[in-house]
PDB file of N, CA and C in Angstrom:
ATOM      1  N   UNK A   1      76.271  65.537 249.991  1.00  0.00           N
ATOM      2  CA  UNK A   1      77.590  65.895 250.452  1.00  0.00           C
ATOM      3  C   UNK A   1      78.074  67.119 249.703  1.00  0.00           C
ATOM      4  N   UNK A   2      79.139  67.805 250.712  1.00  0.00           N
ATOM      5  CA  UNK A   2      79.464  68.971 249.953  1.00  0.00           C
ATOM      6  C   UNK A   2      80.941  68.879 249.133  1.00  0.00           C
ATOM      7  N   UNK A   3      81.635  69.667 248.527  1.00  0.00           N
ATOM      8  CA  UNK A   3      82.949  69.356 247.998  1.00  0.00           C
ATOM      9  C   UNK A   3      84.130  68.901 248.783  1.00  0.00           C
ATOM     10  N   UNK A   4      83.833  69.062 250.203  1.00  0.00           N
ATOM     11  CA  UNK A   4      84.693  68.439 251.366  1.00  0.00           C
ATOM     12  C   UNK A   4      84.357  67.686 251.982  1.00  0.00           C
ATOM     13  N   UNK A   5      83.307  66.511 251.168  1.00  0.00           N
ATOM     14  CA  UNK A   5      83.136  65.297 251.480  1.00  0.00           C
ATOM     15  C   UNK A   5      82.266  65.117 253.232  1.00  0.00           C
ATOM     16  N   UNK A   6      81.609  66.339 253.062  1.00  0.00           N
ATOM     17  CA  UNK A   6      80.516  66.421 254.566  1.00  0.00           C
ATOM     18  C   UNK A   6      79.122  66.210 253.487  1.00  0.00           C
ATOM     19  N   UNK A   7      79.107  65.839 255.355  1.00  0.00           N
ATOM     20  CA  UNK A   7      77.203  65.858 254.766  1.00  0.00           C
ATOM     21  C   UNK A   7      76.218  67.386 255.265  1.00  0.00           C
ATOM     22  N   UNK A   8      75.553  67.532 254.331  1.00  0.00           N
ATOM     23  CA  UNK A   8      74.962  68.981 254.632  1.00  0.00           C
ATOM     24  C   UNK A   8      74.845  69.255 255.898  1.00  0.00           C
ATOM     25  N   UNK A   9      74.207  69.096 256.813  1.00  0.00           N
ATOM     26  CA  UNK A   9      73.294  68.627 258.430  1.00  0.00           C
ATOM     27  C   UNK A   9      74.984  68.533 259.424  1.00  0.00           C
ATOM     28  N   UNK A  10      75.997  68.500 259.112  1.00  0.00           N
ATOM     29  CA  UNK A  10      76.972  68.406 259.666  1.00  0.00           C
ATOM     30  C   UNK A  10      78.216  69.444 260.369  1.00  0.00           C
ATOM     31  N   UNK A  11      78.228  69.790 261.250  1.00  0.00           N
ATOM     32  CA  UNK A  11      79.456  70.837 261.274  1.00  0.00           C
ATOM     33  C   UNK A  11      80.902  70.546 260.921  1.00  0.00           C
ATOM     34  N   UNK A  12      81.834  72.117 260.458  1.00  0.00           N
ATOM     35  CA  UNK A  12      82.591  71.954 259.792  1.00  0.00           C
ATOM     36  C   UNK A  12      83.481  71.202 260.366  1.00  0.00           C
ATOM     37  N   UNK A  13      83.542  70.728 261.444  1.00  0.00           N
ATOM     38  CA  UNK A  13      84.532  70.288 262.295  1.00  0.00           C
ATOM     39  C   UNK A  13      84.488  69.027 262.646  1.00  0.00           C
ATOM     40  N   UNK A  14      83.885  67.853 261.749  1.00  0.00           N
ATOM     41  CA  UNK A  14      83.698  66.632 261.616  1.00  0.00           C
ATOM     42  C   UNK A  14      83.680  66.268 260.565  1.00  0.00           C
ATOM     43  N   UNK A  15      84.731  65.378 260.083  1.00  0.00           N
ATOM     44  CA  UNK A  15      84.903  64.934 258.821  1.00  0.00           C
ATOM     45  C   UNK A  15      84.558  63.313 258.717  1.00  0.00           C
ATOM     46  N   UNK A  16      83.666  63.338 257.684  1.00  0.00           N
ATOM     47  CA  UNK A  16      83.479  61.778 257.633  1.00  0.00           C
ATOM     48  C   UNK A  16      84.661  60.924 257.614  1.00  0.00           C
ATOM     49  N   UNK A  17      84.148  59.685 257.629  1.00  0.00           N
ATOM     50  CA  UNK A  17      85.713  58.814 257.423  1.00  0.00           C
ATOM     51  C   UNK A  17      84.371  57.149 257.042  1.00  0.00           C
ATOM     52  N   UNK A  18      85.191  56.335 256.445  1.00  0.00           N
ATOM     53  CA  UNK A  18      84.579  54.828 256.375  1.00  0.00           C
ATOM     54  C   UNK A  18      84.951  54.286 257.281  1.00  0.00           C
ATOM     55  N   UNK A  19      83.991  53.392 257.986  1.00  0.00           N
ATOM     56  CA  UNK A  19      84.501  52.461 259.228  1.00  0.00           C
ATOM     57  C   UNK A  19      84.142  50.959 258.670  1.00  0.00           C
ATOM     58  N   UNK A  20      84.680  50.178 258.553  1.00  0.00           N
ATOM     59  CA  UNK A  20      84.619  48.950 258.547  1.00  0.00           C
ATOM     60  C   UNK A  20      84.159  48.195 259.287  1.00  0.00           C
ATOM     61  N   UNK A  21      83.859  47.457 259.181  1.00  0.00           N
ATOM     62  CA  UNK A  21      83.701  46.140 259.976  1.00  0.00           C
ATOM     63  C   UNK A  21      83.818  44.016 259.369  1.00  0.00           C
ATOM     64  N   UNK A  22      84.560  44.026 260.052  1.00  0.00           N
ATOM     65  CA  UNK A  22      84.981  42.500 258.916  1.00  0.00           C
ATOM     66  C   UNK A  22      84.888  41.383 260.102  1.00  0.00           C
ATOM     67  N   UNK A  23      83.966  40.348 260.266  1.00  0.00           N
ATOM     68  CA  UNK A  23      83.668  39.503 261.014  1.00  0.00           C
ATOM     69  C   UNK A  23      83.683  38.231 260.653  1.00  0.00           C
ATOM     70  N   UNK A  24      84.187  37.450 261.591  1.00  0.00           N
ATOM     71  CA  UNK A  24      83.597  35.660 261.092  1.00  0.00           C
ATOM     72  C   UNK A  24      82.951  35.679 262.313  1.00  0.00           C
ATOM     73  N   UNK A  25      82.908  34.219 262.326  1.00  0.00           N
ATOM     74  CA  UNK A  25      82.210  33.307 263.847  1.00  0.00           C
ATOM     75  C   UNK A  25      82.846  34.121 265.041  1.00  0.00           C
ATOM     76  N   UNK A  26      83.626  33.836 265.215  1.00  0.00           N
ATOM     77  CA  UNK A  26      84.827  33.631 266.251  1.00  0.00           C
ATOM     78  C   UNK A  26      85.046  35.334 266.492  1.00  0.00           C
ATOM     79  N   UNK A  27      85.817  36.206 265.562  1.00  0.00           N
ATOM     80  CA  UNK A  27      86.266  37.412 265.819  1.00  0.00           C
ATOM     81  C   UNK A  27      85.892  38.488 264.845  1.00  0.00           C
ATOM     82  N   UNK A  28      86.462  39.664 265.668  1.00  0.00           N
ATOM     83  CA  UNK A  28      85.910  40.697 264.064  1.00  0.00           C
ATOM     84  C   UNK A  28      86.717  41.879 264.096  1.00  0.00           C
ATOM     85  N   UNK A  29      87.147  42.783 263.393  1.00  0.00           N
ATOM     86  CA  UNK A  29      88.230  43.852 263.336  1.00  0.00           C
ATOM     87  C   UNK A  29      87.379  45.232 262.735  1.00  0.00           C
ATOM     88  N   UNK A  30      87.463  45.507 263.672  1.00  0.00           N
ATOM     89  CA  UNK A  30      87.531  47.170 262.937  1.00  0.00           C
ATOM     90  C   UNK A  30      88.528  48.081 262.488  1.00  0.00           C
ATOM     91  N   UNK A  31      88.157  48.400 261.044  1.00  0.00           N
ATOM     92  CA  UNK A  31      89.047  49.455 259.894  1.00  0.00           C
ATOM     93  C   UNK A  31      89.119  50.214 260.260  1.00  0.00           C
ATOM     94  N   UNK A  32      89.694  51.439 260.538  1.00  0.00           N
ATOM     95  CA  UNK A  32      89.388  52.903 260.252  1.00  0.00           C
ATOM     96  C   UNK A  32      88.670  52.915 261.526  1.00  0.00           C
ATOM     97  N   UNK A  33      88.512  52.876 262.781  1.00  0.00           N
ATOM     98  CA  UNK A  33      87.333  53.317 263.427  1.00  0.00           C
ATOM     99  C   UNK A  33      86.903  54.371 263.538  1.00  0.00           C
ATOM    100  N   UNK A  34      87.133  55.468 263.376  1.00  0.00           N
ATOM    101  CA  UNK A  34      86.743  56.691 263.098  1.00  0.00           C
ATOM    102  C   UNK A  34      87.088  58.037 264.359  1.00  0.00           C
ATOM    103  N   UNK A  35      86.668  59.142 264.348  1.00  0.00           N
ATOM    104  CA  UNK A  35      87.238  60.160 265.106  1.00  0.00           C
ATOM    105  C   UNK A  35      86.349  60.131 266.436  1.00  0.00           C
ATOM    106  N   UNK A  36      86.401  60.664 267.405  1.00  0.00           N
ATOM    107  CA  UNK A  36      86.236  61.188 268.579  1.00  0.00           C
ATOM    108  C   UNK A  36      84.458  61.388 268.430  1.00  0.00           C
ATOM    109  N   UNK A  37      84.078  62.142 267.859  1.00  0.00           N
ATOM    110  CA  UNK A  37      82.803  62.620 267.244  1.00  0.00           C
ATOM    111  C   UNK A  37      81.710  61.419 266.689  1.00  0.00           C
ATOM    112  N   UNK A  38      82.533  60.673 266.243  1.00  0.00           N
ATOM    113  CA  UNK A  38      81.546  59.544 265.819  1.00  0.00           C
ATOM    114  C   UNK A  38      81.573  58.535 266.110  1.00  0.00           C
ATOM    115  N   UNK A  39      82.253  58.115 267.303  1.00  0.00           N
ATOM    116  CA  UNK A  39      82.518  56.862 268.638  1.00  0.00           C
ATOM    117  C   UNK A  39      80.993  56.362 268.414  1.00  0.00           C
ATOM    118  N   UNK A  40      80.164  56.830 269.153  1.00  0.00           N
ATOM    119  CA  UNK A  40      78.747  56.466 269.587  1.00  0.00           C
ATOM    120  C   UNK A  40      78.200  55.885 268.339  1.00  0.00           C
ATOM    121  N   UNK A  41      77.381  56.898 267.325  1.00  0.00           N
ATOM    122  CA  UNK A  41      77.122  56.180 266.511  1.00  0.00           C
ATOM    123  C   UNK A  41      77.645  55.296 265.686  1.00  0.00           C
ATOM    124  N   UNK A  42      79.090  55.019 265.362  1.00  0.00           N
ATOM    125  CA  UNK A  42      79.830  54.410 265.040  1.00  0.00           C
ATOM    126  C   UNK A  42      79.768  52.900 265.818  1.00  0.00           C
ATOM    127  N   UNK A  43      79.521  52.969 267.269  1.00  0.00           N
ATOM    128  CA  UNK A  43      79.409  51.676 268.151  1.00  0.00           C
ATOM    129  C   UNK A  43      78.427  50.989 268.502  1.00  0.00           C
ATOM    130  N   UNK A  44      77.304  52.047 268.017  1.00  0.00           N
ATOM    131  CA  UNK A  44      76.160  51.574 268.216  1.00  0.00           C
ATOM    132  C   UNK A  44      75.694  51.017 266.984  1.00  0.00           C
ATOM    133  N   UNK A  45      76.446  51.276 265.577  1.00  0.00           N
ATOM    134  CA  UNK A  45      75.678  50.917 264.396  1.00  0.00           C
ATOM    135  C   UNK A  45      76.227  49.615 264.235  1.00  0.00           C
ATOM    136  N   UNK A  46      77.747  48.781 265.413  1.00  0.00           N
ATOM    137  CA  UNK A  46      78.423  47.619 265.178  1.00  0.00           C
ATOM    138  C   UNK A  46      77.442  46.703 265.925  1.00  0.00           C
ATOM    139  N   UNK A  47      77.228  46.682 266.975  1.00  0.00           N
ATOM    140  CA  UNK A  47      76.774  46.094 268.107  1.00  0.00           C
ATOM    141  C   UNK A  47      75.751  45.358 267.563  1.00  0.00           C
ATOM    142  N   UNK A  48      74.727  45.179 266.805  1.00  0.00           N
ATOM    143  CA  UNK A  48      73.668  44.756 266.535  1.00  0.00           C
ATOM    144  C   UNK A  48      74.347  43.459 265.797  1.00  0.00           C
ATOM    145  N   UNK A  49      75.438  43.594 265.597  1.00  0.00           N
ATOM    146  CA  UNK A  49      76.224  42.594 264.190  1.00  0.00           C
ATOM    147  C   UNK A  49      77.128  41.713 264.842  1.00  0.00           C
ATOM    148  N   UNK A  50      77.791  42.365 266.297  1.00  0.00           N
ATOM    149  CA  UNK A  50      79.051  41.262 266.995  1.00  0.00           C
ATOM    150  C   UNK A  50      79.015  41.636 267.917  1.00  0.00           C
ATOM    151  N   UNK A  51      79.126  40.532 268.939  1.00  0.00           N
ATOM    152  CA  UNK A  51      79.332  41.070 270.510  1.00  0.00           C
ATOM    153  C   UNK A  51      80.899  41.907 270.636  1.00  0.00           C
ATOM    154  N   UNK A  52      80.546  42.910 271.712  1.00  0.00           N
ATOM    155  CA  UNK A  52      81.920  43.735 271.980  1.00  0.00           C
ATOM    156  C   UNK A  52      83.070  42.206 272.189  1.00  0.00           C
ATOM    157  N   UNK A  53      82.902  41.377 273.030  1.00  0.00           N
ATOM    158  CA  UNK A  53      84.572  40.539 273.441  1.00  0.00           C
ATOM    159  C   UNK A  53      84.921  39.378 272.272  1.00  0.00           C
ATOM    160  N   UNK A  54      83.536  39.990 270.853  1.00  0.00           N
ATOM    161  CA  UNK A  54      84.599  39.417 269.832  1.00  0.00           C
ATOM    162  C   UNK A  54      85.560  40.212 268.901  1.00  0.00           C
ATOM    163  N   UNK A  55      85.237  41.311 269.076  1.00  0.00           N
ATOM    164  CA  UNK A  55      86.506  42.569 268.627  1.00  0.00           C
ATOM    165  C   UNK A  55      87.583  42.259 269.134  1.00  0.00           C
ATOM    166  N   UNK A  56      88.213  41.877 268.184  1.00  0.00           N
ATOM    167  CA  UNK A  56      89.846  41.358 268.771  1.00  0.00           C
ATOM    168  C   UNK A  56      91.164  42.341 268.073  1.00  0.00           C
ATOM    169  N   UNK A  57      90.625  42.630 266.923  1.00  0.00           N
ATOM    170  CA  UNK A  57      91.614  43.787 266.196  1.00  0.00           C
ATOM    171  C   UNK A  57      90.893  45.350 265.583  1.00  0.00           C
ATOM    172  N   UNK A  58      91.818  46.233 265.750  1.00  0.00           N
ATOM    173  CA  UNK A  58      91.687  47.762 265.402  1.00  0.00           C
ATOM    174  C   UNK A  58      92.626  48.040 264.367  1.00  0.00           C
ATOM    175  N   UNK A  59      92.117  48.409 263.067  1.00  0.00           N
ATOM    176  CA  UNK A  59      93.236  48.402 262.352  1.00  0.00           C
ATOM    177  C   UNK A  59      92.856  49.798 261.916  1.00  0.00           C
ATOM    178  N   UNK A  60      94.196  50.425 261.805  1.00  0.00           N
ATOM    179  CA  UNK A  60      93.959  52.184 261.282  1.00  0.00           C
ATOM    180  C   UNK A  60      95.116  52.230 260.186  1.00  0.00           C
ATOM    181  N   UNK A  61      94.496  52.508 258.917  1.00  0.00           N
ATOM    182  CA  UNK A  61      95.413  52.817 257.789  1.00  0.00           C
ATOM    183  C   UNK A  61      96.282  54.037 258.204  1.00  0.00           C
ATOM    184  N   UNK A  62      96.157  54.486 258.787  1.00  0.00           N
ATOM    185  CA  UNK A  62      96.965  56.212 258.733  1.00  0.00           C
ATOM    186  C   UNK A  62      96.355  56.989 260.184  1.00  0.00           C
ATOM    187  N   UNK A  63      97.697  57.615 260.502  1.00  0.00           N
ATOM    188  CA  UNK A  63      97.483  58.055 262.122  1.00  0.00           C
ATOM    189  C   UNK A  63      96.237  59.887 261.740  1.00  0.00           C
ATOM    190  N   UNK A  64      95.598  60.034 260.922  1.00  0.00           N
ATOM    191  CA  UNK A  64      95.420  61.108 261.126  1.00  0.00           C
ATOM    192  C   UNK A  64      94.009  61.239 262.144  1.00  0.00           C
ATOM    193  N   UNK A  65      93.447  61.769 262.704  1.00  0.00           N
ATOM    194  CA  UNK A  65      92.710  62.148 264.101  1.00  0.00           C
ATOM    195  C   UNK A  65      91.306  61.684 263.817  1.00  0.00           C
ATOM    196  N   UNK A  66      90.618  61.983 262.528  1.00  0.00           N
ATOM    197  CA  UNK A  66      89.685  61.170 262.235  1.00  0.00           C
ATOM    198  C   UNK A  66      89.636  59.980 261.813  1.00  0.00           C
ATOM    199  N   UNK A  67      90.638  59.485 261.461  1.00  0.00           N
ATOM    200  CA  UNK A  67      90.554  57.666 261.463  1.00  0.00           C
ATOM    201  C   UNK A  67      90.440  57.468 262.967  1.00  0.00           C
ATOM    202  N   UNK A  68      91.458  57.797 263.833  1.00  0.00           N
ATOM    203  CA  UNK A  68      92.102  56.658 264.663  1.00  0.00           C
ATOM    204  C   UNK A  68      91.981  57.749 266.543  1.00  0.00           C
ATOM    205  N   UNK A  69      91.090  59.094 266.180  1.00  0.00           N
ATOM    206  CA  UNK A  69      91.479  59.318 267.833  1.00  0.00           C
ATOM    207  C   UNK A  69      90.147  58.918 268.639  1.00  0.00           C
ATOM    208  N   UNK A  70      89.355  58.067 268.301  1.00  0.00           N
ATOM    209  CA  UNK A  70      88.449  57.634 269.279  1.00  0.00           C
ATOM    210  C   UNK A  70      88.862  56.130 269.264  1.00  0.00           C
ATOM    211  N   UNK A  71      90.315  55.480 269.210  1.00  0.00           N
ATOM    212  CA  UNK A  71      90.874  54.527 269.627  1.00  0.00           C
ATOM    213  C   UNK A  71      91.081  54.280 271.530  1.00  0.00           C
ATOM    214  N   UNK A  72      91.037  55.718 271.733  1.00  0.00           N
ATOM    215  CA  UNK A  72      91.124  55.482 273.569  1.00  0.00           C
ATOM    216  C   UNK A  72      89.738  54.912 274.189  1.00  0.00           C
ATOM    217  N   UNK A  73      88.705  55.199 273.401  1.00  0.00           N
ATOM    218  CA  UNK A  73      87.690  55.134 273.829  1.00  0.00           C
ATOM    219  C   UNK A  73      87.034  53.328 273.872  1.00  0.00           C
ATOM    220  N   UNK A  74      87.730  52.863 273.031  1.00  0.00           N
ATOM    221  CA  UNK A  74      87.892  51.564 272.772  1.00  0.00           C
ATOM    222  C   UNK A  74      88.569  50.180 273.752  1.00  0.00           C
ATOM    223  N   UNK A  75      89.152  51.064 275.028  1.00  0.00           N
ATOM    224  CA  UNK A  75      89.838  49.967 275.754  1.00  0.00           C
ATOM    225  C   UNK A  75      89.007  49.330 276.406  1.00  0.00           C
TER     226      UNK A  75
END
């Protein structure tokens, strides 16, 4: 990573972010889901772990565009 918290291999115009994932039996919530840019791999790295209709909550600490704008993509 560089001093702005990218990874080398990355353009400047994607900023990492942590995505969570917190599951029981029953349901599971995603933290932070992350920006526009990293929907896919971001959904594809959950899926192996919980079916999509047990995602029941989206939780975003802070409205800024890489936490929370690939929330549309989520309905």
């Amino acid at each position: 990573m560089n001093s702005t918290g990218q990874r080398p291999h990355q353009t400047k115009k994607i900023i990492d972010t942590n995505q969570y994932l917190i599951k029981s039996a029953e349901e599971a919530i995603i933290l932070d889901p992350g920006g526009i840019e990293l929907f896919s791999p971001m959904f594809s790295g959950i899926l192996p772990h919980v079916q999509i209709d047990n995602i029941t909550t989206l939780f975003a600490s802070h409205q800024d565009p890489n936490i929370i704008s690939s929330l549309d993509l989520m309905r």
